[in-house]
N, C-alpha and C. Protein backbone atom coordinates (compact mmCIF):
# COMPACT_ATOMS: atom_id res chain seq x y z
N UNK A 1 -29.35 147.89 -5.85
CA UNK A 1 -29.10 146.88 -4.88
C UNK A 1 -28.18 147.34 -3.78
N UNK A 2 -27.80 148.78 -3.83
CA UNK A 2 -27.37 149.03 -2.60
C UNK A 2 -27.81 149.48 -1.39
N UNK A 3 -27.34 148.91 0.21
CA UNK A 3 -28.25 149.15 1.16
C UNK A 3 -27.31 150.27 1.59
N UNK A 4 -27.45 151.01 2.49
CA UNK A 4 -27.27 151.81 3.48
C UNK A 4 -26.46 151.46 4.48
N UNK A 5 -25.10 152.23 3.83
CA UNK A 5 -24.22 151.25 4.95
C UNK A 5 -22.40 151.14 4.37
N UNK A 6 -22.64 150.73 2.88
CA UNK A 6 -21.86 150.31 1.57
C UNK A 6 -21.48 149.30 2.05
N UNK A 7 -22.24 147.89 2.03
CA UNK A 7 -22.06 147.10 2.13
C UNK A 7 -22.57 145.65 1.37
N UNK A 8 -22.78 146.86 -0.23
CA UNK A 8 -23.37 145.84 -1.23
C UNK A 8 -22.16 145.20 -1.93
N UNK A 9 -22.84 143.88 -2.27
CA UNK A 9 -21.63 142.89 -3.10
C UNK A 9 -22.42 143.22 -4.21
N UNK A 10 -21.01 143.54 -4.74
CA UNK A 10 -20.56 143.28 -6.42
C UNK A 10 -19.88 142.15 -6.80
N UNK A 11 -20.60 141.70 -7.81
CA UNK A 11 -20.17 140.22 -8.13
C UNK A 11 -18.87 140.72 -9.31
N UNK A 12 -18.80 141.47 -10.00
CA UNK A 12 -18.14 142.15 -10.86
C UNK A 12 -16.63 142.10 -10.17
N UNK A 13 -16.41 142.66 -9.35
CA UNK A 13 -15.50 143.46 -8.79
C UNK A 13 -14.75 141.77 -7.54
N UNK A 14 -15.54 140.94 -7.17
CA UNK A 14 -15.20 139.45 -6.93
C UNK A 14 -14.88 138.63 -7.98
N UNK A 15 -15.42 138.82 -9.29
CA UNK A 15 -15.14 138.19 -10.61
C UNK A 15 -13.50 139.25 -10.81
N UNK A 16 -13.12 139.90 -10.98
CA UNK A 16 -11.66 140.61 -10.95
C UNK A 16 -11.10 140.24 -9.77
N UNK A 17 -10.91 139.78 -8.98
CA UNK A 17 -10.60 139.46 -7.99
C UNK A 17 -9.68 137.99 -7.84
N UNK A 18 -11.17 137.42 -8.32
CA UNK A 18 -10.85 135.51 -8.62
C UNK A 18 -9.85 135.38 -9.73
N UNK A 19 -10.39 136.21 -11.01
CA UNK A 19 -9.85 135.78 -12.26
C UNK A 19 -7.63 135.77 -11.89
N UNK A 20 -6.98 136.64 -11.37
CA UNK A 20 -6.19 136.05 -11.13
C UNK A 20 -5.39 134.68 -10.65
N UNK A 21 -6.52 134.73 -9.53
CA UNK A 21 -5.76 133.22 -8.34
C UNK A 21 -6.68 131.74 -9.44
N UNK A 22 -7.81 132.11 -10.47
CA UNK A 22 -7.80 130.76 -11.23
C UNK A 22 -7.11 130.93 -12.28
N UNK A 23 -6.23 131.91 -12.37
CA UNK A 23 -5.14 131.82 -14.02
C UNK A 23 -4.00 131.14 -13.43
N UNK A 24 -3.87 131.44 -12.15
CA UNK A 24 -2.47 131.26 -11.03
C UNK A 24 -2.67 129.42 -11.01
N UNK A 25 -3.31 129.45 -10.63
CA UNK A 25 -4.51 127.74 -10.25
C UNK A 25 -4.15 126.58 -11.90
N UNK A 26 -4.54 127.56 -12.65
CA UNK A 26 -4.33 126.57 -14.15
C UNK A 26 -2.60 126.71 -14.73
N UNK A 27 -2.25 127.70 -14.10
CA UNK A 27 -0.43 127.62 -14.49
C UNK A 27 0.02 126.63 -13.60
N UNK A 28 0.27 126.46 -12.54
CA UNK A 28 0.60 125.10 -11.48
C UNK A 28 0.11 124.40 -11.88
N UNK A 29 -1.74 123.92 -12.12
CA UNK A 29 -1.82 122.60 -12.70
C UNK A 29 -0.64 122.19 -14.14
N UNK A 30 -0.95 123.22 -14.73
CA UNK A 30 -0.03 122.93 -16.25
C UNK A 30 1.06 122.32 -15.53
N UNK A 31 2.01 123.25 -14.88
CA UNK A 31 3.36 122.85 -14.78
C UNK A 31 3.22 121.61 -14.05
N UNK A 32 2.45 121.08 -13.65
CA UNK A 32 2.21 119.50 -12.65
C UNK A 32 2.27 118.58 -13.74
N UNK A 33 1.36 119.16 -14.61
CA UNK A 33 1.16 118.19 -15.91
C UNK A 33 2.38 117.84 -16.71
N UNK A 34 3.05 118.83 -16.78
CA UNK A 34 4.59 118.80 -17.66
C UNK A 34 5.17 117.95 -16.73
N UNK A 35 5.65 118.17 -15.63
CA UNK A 35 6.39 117.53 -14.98
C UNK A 35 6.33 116.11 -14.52
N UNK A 36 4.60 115.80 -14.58
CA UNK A 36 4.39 114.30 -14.57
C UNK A 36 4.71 113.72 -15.58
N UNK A 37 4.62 114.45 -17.26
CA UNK A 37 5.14 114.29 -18.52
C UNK A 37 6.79 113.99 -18.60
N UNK A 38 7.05 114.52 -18.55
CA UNK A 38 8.68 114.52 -18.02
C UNK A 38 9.20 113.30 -17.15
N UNK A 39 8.75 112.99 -16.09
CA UNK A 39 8.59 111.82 -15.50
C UNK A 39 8.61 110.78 -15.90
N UNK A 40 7.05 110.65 -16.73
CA UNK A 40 6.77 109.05 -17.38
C UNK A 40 7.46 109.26 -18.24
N UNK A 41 7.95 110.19 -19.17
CA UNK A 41 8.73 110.12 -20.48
C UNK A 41 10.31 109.42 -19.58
N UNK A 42 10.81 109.86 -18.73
CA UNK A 42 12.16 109.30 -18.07
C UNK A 42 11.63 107.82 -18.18
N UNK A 43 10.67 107.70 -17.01
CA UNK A 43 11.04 106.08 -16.52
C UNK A 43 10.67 105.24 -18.05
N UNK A 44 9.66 105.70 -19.07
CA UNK A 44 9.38 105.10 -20.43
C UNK A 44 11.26 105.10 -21.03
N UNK A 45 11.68 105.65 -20.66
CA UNK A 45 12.84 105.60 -21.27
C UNK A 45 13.75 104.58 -21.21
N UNK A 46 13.89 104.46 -19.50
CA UNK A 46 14.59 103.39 -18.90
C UNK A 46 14.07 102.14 -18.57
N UNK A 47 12.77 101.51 -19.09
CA UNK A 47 11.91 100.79 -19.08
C UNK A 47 12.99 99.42 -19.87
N UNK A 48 13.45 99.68 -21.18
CA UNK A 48 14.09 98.61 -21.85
C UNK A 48 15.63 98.28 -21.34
N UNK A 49 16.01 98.90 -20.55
CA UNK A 49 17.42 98.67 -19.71
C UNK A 49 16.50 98.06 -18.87
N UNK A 50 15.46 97.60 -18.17
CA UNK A 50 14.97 96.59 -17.32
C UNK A 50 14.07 95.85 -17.40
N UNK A 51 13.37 95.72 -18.47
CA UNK A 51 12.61 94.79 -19.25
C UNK A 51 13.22 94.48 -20.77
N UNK A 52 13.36 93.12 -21.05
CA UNK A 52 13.36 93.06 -22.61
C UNK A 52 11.72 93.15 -23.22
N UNK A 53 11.87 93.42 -24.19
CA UNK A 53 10.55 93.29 -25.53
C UNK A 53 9.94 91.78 -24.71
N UNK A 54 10.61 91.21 -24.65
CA UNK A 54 9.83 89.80 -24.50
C UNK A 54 8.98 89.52 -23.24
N UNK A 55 9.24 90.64 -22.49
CA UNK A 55 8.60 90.99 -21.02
C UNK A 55 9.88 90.28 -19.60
N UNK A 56 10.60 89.46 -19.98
CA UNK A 56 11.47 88.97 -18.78
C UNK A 56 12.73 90.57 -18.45
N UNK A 57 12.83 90.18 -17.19
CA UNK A 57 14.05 91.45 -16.56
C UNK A 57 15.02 90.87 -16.92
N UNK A 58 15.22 91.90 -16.77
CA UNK A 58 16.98 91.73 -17.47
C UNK A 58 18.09 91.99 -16.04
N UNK A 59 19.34 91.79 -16.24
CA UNK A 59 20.43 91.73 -14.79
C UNK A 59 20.65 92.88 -14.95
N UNK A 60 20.98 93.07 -13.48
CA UNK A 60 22.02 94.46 -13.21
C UNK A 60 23.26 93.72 -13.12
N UNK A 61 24.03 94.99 -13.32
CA UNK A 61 25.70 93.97 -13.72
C UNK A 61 26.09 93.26 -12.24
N UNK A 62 25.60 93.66 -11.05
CA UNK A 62 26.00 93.16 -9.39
C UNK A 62 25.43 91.65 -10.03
N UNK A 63 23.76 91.30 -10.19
CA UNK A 63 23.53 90.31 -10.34
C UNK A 63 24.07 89.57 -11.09
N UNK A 64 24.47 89.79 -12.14
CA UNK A 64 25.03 89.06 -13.15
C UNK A 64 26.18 88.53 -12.86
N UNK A 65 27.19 89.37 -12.13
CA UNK A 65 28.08 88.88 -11.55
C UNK A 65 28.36 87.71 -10.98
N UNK A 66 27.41 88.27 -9.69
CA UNK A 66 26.82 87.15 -8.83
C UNK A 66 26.48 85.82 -9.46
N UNK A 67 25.48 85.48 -10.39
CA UNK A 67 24.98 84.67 -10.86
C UNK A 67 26.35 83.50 -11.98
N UNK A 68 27.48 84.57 -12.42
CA UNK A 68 28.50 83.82 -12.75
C UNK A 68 29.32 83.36 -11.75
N UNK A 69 29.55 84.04 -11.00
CA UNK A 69 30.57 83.45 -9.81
C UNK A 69 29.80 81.74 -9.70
N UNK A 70 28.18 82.20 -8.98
CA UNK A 70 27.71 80.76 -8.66
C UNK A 70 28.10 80.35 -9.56
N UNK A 71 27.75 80.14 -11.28
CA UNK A 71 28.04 79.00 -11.72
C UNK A 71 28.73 78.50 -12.18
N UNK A 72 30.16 79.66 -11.83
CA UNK A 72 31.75 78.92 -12.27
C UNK A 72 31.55 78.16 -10.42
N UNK A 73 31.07 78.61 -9.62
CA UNK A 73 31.29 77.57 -8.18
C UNK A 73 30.85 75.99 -8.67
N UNK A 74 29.77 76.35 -8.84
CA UNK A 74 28.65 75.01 -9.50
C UNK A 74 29.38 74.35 -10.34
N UNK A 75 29.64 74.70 -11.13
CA UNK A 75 30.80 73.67 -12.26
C UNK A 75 32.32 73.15 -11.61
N UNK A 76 32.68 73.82 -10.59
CA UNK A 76 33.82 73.80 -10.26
C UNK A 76 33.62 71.87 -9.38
N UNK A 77 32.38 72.34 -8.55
CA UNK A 77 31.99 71.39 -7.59
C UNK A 77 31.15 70.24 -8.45
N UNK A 78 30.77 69.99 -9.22
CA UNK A 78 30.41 68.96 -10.38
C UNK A 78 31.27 68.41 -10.55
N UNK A 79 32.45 69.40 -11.40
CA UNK A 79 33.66 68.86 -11.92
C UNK A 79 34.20 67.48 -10.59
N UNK A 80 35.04 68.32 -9.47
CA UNK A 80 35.12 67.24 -8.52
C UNK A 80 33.99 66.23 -8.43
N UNK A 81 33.19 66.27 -8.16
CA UNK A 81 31.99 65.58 -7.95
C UNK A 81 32.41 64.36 -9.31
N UNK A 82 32.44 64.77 -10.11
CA UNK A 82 32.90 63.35 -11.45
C UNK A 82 33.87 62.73 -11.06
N UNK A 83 35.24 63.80 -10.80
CA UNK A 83 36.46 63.20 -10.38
C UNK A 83 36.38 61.84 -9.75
N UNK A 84 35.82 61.91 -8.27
CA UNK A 84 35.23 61.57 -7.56
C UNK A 84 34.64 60.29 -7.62
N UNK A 85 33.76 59.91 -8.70
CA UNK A 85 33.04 58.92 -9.00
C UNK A 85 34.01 58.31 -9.62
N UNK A 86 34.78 58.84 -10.46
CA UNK A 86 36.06 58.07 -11.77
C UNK A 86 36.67 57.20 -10.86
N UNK A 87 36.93 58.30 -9.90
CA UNK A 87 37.90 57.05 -8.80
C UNK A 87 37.68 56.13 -8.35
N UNK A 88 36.47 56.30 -7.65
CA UNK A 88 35.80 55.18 -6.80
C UNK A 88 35.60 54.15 -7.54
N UNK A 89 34.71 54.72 -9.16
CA UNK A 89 34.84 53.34 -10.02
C UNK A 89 36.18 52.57 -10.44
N UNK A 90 37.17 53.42 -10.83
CA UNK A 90 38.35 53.12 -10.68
C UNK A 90 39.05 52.15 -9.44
N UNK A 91 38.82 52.29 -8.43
CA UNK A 91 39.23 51.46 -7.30
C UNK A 91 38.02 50.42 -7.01
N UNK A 92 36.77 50.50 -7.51
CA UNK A 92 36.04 49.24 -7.18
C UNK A 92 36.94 48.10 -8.84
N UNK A 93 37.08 48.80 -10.25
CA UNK A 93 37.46 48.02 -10.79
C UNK A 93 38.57 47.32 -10.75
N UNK A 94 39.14 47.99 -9.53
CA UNK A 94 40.55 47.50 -9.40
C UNK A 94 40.80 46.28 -8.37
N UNK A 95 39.82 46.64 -7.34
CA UNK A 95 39.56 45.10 -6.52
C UNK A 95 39.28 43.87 -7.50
């Protein structure tokens, strides 16, 4: 199959050629694969610091914070809010 010239392909000698850059090709995929492994294994990790078992989220300590402040505010302003009424009933029973 050679012409006159030397300009016959060898498939042989293209097969040695390739076989490096697809061994090169399947080591990067691998290491993609590990590293996406590695990945989901992290966030699988940290999954129950932000979901309970029961499926509801759970607080970050800012929110939680937050969410007590409001409802020592909320109770604070109730509280008056009763005061408030005691009196008024208090001074209508007093007329």
């Amino acid at each position: 199959m050679k012409e006159e010239g030397g300009s016959a392909v060898n498939f042989g000698e293209i097969m040695k050629m390739l076989v490096p850059v697809l061994i090169a090709c399947i080591a990067w995929l691998l290491g993609q694969v590990t590293s996406f492994s590695t990945r989901l294994t992290k966030i699988e990790g940290q999954m129950p610091a932000l979901i309970t078992p029961e499926g509801v989220p759970t607080d970050s300590p800012i929110s939680a914070e937050r969410r007590q402040r409001q409802k020592e505010e909320l109770l604070d302003k109730i509280y008056d809010l009763q005061m408030r009424v005691k009196l008024l009933e208090q001074k209508e029973k007093d007329k």
